[in-house]
Protein backbone atom coordinates (compact mmCIF):
# COMPACT_ATOMS: atom_id res chain seq x y z
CA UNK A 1 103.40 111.21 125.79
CA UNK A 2 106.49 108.91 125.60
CA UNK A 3 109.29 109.22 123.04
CA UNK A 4 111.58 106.67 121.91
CA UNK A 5 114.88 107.18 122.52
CA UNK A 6 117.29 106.77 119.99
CA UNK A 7 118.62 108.40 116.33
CA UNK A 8 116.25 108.86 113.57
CA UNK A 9 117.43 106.06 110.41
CA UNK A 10 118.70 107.69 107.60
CA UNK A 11 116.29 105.84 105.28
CA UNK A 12 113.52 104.16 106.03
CA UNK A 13 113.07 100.44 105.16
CA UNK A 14 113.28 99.91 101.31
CA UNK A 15 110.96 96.57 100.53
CA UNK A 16 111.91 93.96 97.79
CA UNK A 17 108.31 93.07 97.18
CA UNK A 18 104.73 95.40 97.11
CA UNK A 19 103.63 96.05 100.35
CA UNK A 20 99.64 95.60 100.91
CA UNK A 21 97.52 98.24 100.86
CA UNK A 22 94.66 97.15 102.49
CA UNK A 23 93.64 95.11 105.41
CA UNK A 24 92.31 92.69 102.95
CA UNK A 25 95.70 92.01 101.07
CA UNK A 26 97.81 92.00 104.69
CA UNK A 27 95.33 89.36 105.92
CA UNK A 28 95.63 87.38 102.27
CA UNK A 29 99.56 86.81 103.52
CA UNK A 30 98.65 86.37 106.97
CA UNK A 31 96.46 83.34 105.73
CA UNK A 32 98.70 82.23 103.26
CA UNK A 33 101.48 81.79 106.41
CA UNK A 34 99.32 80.15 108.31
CA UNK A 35 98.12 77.46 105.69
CA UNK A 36 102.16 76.72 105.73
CA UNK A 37 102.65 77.21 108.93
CA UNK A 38 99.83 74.36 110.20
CA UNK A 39 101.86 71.94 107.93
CA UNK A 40 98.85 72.10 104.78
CA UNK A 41 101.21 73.02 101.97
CA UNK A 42 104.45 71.49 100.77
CA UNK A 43 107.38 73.13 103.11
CA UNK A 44 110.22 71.74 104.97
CA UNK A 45 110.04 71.80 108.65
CA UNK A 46 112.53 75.14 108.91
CA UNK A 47 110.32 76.62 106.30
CA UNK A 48 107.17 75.52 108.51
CA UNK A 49 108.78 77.11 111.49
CA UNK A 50 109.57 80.30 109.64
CA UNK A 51 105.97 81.01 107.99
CA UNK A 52 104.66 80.38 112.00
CA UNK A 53 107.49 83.20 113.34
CA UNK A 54 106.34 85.34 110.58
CA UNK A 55 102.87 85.01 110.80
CA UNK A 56 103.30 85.80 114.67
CA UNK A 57 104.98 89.08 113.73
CA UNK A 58 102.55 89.78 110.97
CA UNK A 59 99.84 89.35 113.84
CA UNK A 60 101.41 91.86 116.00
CA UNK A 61 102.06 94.34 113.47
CA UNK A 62 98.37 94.21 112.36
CA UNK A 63 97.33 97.42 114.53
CA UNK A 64 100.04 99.76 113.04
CA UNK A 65 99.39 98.85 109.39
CA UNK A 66 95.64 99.31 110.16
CA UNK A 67 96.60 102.46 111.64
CA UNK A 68 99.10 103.74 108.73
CA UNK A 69 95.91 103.19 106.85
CA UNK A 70 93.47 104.64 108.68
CA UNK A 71 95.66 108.20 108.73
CA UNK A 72 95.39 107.81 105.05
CA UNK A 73 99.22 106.91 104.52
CA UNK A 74 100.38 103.60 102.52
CA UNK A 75 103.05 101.26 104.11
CA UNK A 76 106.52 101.99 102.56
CA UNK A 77 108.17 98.78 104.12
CA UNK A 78 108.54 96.37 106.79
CA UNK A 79 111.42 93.98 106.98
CA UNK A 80 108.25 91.19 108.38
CA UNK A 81 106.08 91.96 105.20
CA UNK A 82 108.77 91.62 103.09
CA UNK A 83 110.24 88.23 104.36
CA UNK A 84 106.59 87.24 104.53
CA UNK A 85 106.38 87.35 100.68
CA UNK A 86 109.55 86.41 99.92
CA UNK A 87 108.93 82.88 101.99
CA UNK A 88 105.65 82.39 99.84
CA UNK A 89 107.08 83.33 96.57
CA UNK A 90 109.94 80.68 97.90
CA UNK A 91 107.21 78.16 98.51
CA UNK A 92 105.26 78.62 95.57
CA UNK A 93 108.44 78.41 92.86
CA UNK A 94 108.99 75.31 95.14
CA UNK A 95 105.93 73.28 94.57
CA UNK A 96 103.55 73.96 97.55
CA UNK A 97 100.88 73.92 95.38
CA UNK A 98 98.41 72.51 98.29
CA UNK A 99 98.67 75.89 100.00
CA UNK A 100 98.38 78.17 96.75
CA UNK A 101 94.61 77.51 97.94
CA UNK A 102 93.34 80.24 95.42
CA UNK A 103 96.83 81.82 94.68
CA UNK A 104 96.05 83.92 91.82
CA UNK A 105 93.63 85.66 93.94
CA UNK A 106 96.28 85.84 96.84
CA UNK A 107 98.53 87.10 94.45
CA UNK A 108 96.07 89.39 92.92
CA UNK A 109 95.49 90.86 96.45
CA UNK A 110 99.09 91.82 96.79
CA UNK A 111 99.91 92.70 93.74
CA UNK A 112 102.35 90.28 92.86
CA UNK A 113 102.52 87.56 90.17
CA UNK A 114 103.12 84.21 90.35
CA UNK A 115 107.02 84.35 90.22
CA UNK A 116 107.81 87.89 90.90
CA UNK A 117 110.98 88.43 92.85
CA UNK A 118 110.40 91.78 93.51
């Protein structure tokens, strides 16, 4: 077995938003980025580029929060999750209504209202 090297944080991550808690509300985000992402919803071009990078990340992390759920824990917080809602709260107060594509149920799936900052 490997161990990182390195000091333990102090704290861990505190999130600004709900963090899923199920593979069904981390892939509601993950489709939510990439309906932004493919240029489908109303976003600027750095905003575009942002909801790809995060998706990416989101795709990555996938095993681990699949994991944390399959040992029976809940995810406290991850700085990707986070910015991942923040961006879509961002687009949503912004008018990217083309990409809400069912947003009360996205939103009901994470636990968030339209609107909530955290």
């Amino acid at each position: 077995m490997k161990y990182d090297e390195g000091d333990i944080p102090d704290a861990p991550y505190a999130a600004q938003h709900p963090m899923p808690t199920s593979w069904q509300e981390y892939q509601a985000l993950q489709q939510r980025l990439a309906v932004f992402a493919r240029g489908e919803g109303e976003a600027a071009p750095a905003q575009r580029r942002r909801a790809a990078e995060l998706g990416e990340k989101l795709t990555r992390f996938y095993d681990t929060f699949k994991a944390i759920l399959a040992e029976g824990w809940k995810l406290d917080g991850d700085p990707s999750v986070d910015e991942a809602q923040s961006l879509l709260l961002e687009l949503d107060a912004a008018g990217g209504a083309a990409a809400r594509m069912g947003s009360e149920a996205s939103f009901e799936a994470t636990g968030m209202a339209p609107g909530d900052a955290g």
